[in-house]
Protein backbone atom coordinates (compact mmCIF):
# COMPACT_ATOMS: atom_id res chain seq x y z
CA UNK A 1 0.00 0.00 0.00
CA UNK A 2 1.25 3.51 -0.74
CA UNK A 3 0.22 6.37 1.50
CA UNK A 4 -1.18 9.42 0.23
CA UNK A 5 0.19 12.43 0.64
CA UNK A 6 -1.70 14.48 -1.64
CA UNK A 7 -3.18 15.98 1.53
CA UNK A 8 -0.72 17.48 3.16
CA UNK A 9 0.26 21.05 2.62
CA UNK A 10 3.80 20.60 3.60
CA UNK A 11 5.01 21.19 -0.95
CA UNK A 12 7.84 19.64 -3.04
CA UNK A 13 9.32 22.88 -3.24
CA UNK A 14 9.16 23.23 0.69
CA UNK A 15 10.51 20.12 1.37
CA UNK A 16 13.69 20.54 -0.93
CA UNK A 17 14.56 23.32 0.87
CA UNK A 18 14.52 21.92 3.98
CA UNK A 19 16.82 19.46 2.94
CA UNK A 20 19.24 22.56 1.49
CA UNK A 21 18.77 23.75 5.11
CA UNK A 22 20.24 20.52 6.52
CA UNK A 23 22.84 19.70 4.56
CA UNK A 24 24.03 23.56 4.98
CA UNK A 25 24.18 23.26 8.56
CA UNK A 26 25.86 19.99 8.49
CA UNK A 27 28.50 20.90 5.24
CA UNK A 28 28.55 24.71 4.79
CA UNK A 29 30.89 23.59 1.53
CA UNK A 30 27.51 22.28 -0.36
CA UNK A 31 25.34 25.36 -0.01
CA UNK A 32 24.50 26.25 -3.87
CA UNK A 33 26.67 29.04 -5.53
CA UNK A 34 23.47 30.32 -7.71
CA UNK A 35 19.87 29.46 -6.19
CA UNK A 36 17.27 28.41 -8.30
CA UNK A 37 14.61 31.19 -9.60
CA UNK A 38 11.96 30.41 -7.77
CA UNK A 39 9.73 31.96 -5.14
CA UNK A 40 12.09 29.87 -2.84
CA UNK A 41 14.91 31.86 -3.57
CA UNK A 42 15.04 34.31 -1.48
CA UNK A 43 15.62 31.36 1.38
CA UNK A 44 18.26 29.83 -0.34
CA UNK A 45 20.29 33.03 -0.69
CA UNK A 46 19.62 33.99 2.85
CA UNK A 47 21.30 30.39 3.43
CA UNK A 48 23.65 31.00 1.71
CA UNK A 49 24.64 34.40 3.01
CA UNK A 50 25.05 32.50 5.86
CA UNK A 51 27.29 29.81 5.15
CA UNK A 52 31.01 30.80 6.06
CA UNK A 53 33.62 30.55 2.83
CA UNK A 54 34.84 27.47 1.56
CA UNK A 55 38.19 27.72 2.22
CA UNK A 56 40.41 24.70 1.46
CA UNK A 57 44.00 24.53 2.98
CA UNK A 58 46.05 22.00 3.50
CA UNK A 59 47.65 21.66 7.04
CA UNK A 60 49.39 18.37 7.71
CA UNK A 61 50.66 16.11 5.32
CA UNK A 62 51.64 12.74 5.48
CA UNK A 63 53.98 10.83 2.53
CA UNK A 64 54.11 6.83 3.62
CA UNK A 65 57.74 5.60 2.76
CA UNK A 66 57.27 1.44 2.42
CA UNK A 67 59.25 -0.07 -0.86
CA UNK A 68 62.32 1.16 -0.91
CA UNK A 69 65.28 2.48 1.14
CA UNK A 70 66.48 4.90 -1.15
CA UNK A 71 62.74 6.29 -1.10
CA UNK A 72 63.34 7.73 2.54
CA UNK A 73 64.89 10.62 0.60
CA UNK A 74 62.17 10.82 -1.73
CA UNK A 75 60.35 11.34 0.82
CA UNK A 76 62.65 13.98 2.24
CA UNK A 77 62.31 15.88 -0.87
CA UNK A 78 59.22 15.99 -1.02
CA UNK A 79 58.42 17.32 2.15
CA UNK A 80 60.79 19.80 1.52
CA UNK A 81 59.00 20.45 -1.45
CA UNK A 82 55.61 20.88 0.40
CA UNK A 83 56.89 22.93 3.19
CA UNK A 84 57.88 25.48 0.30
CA UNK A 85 55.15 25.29 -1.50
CA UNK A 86 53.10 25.54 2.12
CA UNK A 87 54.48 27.22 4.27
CA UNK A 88 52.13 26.49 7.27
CA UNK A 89 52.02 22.90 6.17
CA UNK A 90 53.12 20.27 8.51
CA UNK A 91 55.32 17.10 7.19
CA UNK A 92 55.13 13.47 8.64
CA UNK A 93 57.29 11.13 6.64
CA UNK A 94 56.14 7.49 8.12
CA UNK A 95 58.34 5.11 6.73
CA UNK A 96 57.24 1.37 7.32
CA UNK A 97 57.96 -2.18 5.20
CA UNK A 98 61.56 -2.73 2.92
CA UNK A 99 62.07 1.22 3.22
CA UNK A 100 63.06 1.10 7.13
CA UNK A 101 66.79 -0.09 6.24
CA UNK A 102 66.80 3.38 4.74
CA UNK A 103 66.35 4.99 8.37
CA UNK A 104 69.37 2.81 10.00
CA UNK A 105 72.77 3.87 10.81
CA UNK A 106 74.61 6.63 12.43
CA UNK A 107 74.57 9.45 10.14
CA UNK A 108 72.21 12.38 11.52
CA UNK A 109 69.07 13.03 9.32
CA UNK A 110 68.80 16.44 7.84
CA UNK A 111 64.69 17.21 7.86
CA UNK A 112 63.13 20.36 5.92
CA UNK A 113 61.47 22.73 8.05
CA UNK A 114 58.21 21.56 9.76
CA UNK A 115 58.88 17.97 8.95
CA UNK A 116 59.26 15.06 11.62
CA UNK A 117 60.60 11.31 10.28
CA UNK A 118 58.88 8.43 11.74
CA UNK A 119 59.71 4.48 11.46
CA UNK A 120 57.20 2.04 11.89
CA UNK A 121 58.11 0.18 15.04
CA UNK A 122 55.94 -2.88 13.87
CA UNK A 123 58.21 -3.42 10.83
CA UNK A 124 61.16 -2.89 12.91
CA UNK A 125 60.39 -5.82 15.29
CA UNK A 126 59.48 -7.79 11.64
CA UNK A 127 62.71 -6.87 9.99
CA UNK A 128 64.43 -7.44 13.81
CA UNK A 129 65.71 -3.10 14.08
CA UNK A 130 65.83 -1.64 17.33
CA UNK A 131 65.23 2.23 18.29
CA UNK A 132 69.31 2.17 18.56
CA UNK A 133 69.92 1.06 14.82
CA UNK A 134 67.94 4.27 13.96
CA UNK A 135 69.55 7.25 12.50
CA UNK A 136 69.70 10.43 14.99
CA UNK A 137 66.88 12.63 14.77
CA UNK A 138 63.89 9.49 13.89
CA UNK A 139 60.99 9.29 16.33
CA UNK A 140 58.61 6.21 16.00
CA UNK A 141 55.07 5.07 16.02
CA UNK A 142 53.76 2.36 17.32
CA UNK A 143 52.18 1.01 13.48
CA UNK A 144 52.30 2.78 10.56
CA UNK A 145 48.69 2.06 9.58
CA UNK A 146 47.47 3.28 12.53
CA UNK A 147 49.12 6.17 12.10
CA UNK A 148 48.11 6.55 8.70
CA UNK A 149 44.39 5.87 9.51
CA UNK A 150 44.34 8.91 12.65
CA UNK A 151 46.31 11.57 10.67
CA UNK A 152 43.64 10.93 7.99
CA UNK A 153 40.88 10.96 10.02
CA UNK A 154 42.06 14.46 11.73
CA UNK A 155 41.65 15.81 8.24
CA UNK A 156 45.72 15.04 7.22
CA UNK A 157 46.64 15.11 3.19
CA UNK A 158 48.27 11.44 2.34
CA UNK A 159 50.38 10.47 -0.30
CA UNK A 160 52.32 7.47 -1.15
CA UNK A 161 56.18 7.90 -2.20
């Protein structure tokens, strides 16, 4: 059986805008640039006189280091890269897999501005490293796909090198 609505007064055109209303106050970014001419207008531009500026910038990054040692400095570069490019930006290079021989040694790592190095601690057990093999100047984290999956969540750019 279908209900009926034909009765009720509450219109199409009421209704849509309604919805407009909702989804402005829970994602100002989707409020319509140009409203529909209708006689609904005028609420749809009051909406979105409201709606604050979608503004999209990015601050935190994170580039995932996992094939290859000699990516570690690909990934180096490329946060120094992004820190020019943004300057408010914030770098985490989380290297995890065959790429953590690439963070051993003695030799002091030089990191761009804003930028923090971080070895998955999970493949270090795996590939049997210790915090003391590291290379000065690396921090850890517990898992890299962990850390991956919060830094995302908390709004984070990702990108694989």
């Amino acid at each position: 059986m279908v209900p009926d609505f034909s009765n009720h007064d509450f219109t199409h055109r009421q209704c849509r805008l309604s919805t407009v209303a909702a989804l402005t106050l829970r994602h100002p970014t989707l409020v319509p640039v140009a409203a529909p001419a209708s006689a609904g207008s005028r609420q749809l531009s009051k909406l979105s006189a409201l709606a604050p500026p979608a503004v999209h910038t990015v601050q935190d990054v994170v580039l995932r280091v996992s094939d290859d040692p000699a990516d570690v400095q690909h990934g180096l570069d490329a946060a120094a890269r992004t820190v020019a490019a943004l300057p408010d930006a914030h770098v985490r290079v989380i290297v995890n897999g065959p790429a953590l021989a690439g963070v051993t040694g003695t030799e002091a790592v030089e990191l761009p501005r804003n930028t923090r190095l971080e070895a998955c601690r999970t493949g270090m057990q795996g590939r049997g490293i210790t915090e003391a093999e590291l290379r000065p100047g690396i921090q850890t984290v517990p898992a890299a796909v962990v850390a991956l999956i919060e830094a995302q969540a908390a709004g984070s750019a990702y990108v694989r090198i």
